[in-house]
Protein backbone atom coordinates (compact mmCIF):
# COMPACT_ATOMS: atom_id res chain seq x y z
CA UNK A 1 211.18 212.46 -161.98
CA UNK A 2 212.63 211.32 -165.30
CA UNK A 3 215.10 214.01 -165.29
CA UNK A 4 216.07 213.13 -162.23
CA UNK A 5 216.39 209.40 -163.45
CA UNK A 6 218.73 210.00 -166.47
CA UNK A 7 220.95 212.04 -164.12
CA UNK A 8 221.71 209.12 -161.97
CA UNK A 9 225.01 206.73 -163.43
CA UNK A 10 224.37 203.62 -165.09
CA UNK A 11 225.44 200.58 -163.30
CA UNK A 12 227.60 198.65 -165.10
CA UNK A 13 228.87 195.98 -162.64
CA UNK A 14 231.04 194.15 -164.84
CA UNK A 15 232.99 196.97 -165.60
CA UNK A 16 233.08 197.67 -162.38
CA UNK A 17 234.74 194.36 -161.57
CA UNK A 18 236.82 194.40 -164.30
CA UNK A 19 238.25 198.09 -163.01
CA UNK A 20 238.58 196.12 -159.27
CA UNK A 21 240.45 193.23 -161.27
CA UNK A 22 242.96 195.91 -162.56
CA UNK A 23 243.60 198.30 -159.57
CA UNK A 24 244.89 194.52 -157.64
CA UNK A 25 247.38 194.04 -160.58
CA UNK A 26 248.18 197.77 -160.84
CA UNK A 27 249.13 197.75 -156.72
CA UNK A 28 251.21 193.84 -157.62
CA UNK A 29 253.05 195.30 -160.53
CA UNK A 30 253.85 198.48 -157.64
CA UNK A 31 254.90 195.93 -155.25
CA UNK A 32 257.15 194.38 -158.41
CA UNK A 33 258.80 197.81 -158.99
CA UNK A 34 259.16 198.37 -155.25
CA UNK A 35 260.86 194.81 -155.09
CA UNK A 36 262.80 194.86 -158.18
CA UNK A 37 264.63 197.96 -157.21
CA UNK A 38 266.14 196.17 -154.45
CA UNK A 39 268.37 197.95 -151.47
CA UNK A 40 269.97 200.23 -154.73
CA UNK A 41 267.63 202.85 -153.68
CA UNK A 42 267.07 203.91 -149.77
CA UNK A 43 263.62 203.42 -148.97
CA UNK A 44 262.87 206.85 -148.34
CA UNK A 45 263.42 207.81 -152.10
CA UNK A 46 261.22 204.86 -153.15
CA UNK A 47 258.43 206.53 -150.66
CA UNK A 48 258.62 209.89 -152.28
CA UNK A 49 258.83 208.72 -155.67
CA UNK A 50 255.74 206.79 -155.10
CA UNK A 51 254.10 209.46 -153.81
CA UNK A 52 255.17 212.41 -155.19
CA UNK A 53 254.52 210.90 -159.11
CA UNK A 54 251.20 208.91 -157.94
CA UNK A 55 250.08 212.79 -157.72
CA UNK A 56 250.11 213.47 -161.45
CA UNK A 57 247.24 210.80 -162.32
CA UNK A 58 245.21 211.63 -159.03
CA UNK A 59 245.17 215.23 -159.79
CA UNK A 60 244.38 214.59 -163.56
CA UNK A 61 241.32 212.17 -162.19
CA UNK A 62 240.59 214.82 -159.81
CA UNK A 63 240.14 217.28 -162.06
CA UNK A 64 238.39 215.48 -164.64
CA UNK A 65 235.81 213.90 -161.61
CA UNK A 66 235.47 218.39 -161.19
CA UNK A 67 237.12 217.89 -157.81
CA UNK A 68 239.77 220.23 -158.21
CA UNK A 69 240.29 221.90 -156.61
CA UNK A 70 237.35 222.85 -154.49
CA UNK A 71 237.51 219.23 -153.27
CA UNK A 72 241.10 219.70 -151.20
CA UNK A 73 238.95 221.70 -148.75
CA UNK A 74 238.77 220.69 -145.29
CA UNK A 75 238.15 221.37 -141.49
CA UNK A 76 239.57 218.99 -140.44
CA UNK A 77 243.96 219.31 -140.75
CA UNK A 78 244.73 217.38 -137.52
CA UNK A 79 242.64 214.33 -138.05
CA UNK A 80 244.09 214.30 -141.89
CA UNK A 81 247.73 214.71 -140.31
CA UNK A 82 247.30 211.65 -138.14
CA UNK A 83 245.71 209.32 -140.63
CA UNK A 84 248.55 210.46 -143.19
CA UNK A 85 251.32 209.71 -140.04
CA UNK A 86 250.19 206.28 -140.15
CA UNK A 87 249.42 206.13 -144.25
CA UNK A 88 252.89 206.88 -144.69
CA UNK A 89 254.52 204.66 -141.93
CA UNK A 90 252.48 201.76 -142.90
CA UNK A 91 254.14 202.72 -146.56
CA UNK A 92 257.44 202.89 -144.80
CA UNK A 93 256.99 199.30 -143.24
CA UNK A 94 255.29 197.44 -146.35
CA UNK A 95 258.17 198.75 -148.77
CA UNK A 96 260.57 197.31 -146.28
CA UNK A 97 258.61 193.83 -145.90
CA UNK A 98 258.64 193.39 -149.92
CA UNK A 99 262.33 193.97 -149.86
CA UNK A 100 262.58 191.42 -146.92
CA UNK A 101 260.18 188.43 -148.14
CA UNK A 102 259.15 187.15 -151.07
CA UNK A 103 256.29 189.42 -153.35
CA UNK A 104 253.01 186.82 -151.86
CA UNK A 105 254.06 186.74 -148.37
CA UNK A 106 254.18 190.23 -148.07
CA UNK A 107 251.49 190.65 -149.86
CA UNK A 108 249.61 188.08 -147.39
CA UNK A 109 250.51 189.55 -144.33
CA UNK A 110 248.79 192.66 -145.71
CA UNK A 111 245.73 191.24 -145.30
CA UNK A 112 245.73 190.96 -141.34
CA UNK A 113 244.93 194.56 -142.05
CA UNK A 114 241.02 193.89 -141.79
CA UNK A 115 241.40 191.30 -138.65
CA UNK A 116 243.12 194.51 -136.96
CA UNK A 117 240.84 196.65 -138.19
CA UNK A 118 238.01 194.53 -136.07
CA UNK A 119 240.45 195.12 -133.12
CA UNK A 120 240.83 198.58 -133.15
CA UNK A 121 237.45 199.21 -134.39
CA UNK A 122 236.23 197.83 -131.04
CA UNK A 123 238.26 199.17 -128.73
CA UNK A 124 237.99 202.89 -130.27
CA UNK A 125 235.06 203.56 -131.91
CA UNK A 126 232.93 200.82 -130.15
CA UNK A 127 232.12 198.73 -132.54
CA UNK A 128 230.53 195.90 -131.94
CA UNK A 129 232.24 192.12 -132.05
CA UNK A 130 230.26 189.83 -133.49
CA UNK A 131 230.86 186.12 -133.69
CA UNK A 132 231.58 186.00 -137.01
CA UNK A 133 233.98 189.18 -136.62
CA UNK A 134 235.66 187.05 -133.70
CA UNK A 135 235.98 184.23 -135.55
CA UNK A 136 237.62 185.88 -138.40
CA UNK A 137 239.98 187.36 -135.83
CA UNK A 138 241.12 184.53 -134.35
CA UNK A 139 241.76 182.78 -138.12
CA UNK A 140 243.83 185.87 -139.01
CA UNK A 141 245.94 185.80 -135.80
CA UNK A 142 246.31 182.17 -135.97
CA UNK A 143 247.65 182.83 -140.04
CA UNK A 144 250.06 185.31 -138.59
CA UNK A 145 251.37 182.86 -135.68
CA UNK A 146 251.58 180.29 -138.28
CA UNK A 147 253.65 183.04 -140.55
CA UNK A 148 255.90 183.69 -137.48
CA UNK A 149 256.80 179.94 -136.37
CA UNK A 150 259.20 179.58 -138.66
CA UNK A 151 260.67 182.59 -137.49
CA UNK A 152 261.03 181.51 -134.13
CA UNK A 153 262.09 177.87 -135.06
CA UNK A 154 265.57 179.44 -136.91
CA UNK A 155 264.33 178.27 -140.20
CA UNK A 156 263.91 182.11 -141.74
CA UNK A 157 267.33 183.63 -142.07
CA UNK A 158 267.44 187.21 -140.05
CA UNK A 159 266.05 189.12 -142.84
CA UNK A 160 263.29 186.43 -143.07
CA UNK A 161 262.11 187.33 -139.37
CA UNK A 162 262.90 190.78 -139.30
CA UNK A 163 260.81 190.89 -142.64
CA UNK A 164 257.85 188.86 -141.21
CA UNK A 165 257.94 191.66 -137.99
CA UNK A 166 257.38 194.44 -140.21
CA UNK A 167 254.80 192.79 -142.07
CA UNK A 168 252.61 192.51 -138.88
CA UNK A 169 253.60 196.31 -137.64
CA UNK A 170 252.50 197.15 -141.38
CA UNK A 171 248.58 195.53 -140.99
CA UNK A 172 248.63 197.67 -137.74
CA UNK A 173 249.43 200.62 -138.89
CA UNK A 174 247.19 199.84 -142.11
CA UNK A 175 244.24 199.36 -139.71
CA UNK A 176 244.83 202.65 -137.88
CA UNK A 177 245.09 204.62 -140.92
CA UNK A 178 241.79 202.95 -141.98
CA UNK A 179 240.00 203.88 -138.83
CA UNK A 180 241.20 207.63 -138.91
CA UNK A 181 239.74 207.59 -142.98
CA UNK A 182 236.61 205.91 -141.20
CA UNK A 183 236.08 208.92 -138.72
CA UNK A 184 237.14 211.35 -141.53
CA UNK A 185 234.35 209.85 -143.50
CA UNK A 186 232.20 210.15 -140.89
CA UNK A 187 232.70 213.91 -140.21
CA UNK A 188 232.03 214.66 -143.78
CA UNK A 189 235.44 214.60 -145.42
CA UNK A 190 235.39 213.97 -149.32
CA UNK A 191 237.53 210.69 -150.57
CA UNK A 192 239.15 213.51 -152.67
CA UNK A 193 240.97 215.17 -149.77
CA UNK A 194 241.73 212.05 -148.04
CA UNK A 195 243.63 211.00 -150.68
CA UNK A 196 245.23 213.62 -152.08
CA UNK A 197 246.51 214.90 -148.44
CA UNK A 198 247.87 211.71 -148.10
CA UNK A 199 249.98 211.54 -151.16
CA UNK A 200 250.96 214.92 -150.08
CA UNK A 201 252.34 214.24 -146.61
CA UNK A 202 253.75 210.82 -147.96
CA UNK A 203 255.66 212.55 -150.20
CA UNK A 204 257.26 215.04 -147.65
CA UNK A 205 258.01 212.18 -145.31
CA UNK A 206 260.18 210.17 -147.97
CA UNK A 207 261.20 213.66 -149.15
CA UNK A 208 262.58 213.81 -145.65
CA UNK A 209 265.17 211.41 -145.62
CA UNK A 210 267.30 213.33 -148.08
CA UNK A 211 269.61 214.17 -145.91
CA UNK A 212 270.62 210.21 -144.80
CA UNK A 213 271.88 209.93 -148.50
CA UNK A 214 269.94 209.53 -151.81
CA UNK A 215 271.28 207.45 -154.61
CA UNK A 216 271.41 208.52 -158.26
CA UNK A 217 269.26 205.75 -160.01
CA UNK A 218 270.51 204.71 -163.48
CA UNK A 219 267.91 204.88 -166.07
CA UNK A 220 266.39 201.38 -165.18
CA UNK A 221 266.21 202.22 -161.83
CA UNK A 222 264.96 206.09 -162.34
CA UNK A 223 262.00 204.09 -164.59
CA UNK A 224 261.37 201.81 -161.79
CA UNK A 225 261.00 204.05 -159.42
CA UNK A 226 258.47 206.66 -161.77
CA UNK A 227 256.47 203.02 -162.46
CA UNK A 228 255.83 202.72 -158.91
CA UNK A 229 254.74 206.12 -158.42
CA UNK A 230 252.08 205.55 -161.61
CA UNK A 231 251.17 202.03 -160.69
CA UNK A 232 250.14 203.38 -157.27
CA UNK A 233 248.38 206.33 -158.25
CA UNK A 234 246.74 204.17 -161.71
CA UNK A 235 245.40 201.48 -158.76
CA UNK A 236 244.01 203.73 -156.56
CA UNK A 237 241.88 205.38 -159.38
CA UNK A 238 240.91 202.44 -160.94
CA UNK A 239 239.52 201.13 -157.35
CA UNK A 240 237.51 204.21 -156.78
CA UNK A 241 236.28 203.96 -160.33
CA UNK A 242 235.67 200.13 -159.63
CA UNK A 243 233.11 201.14 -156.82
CA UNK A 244 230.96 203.90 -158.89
CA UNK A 245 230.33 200.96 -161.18
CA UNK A 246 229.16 198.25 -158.70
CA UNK A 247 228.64 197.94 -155.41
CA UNK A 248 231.19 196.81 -152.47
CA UNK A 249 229.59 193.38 -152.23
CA UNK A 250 229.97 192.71 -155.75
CA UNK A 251 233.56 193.62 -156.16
CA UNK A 252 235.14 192.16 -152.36
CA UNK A 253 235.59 188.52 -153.94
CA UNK A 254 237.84 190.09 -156.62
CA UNK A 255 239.89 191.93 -154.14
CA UNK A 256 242.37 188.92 -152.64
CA UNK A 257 243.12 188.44 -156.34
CA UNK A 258 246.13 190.67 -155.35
CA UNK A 259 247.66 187.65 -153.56
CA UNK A 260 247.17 185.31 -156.57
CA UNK A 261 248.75 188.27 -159.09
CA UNK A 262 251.76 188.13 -156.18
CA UNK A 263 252.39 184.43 -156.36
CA UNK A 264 252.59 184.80 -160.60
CA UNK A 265 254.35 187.93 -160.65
CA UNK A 266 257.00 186.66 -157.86
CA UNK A 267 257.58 183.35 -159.76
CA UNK A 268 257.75 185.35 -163.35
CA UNK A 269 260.58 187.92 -162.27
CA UNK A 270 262.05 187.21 -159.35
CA UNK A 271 261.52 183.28 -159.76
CA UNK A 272 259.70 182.97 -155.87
CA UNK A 273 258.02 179.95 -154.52
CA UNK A 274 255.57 180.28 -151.18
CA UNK A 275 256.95 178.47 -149.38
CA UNK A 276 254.88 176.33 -146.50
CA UNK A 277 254.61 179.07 -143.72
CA UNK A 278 252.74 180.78 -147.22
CA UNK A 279 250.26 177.87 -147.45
CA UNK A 280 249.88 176.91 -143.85
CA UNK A 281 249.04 180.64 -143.04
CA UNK A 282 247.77 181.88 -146.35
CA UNK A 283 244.46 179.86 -146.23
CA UNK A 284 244.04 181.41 -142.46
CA UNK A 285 244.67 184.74 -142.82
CA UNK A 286 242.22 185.16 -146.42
CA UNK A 287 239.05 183.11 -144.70
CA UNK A 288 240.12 185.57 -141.79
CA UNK A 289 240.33 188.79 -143.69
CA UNK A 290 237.07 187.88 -145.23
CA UNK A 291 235.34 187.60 -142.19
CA UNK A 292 236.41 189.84 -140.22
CA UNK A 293 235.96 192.56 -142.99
CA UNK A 294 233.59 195.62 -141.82
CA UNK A 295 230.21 195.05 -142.90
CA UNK A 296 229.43 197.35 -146.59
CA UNK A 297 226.56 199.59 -146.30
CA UNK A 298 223.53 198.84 -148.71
């Protein structure tokens, strides 16, 4: 029995929240990169860039976690292909939304993700609705119809609207991709595959778009574009590293930090405001999002 004790991890839960606190700034700086390099570089390249480099950390953690490679193994190809079909639209969409709208609305409207999660939760895998759950739908949905009025008032230029669209289509496709990891999970699939088979087909899906045109980045742009791949990949390990260190509960608080590291970041480099569709709807769709969230397991 004591053996068995010392085997087990130590909890450290403030180190585990201070990893959470990171991987949100790692995945705002991304969104910086992804922002700062503008419509210089077709969005395609900026998809396999940030896939195809986020692959050098995650196969260094994977390795060092001893993961690799016996932990690429699966049964399982067609359920991976579909959640990485949506994985990498949903990157498609969200790089597009960034370029579109300023850093912390996009980053807001990311967070419908969880109120659409409820949705398709319950109409696929049966979950059940809740009141709470329903209640933190209908906040979310009423944050994105409050995101969308100016749209439909003429007060967003084109972009604006067209950027606020892809925003939604982006916490759709998030949610999707979420429930195929949530049956993958469920059928015994290792966080280790999911991932890396992701980053994988992401990579071949922006790698795909070579032939509409590619553009030779200077050097500030080729360093952009290798900083979004590492920011992407350093956030995702430092999340998963987060959660061996404390538990879900501890660390969800920490997680909408991500929107507060958007509104700083936005005003330091690209000198963004919110503007009032941001607090009208941002208040909604957080309370929402927190909500509606699926419940952790203890």
């Amino acid at each position: 029995m004591k053996a068995v004790a010392k085997s087990r991890p130590v909890a450290n839960e403030r180190l585990g929240i201070t990893l959470r606190i990171l991987s949100t700034l790692a995945f705002a700086l991304m969104g910086v990169c992804v922002k700062a390099l503008g419509d210089t570089v077709p969005l395609g390249q900026v998809v396999f860039f940030r896939s195809a480099v986020a692959l050098l950390p995650l196969v260094a953690f994977l390795w060092w976690r001893g993961d690799w490679p016996k932990g690429l193994v699966t049964s399982r190809p067609f359920a991976h292909i579909g959640r990485c079909v949506l994985g990498a639209a949903a990157m498609f969409t969200s790089f597009a939304t960034i370029r579109l709208l300023p850093l912390a609305e996009a980053t807001m409207l990311s967070y419908l993700a969880p109120v659409m999660l409820a949705l398709l939760g319950w109409a696929l895998l049966g979950e059940q609705l809740t009141a709470r759950r329903i209640a933190g739908v209908a906040l979310g949905l009423a944050g994105a119809a409050a995101f969308c009025l100016p749209a439909f008032a003429g007060v967003l230029p084109d972009a604006g609207g067209l950027g606020v669209l892809l925003g939604l289509v982006t916490a759709v496709l998030t949610a999707g991709a979420l429930i195929q990891v949530r049956r993958l999970t469920l059928l015994g699939e290792g966080a280790a595959a999911i991932a890396f088979w992701f980053a994988i087909v992401s990579a071949l899906a922006g790698l795909a778009t070579l032939p509409w045109g590619w553009a030779w980045p200077g050097p500030v742009g080729l360093m952009l574009l290798v900083a979004t791949g590492l920011a992407g990949g350093l956030a995702h390990i430092l999340m998963t590293l987060s959660f061996t260190h404390a538990e879900a509960s501890a660390l969800a608080p920490f997680e909408y930090l991500a929107v507060l590291w958007a509104v700083a970041l936005g005003f330091a480099f690209f000198g963004e405001l919110p503007g009032v569709a941001f607090l009208l709807a941002g208040p909604l769709v957080l309370i929402g999002a927190i909500i509606a969230r699926p419940a952790k397991p203890r």
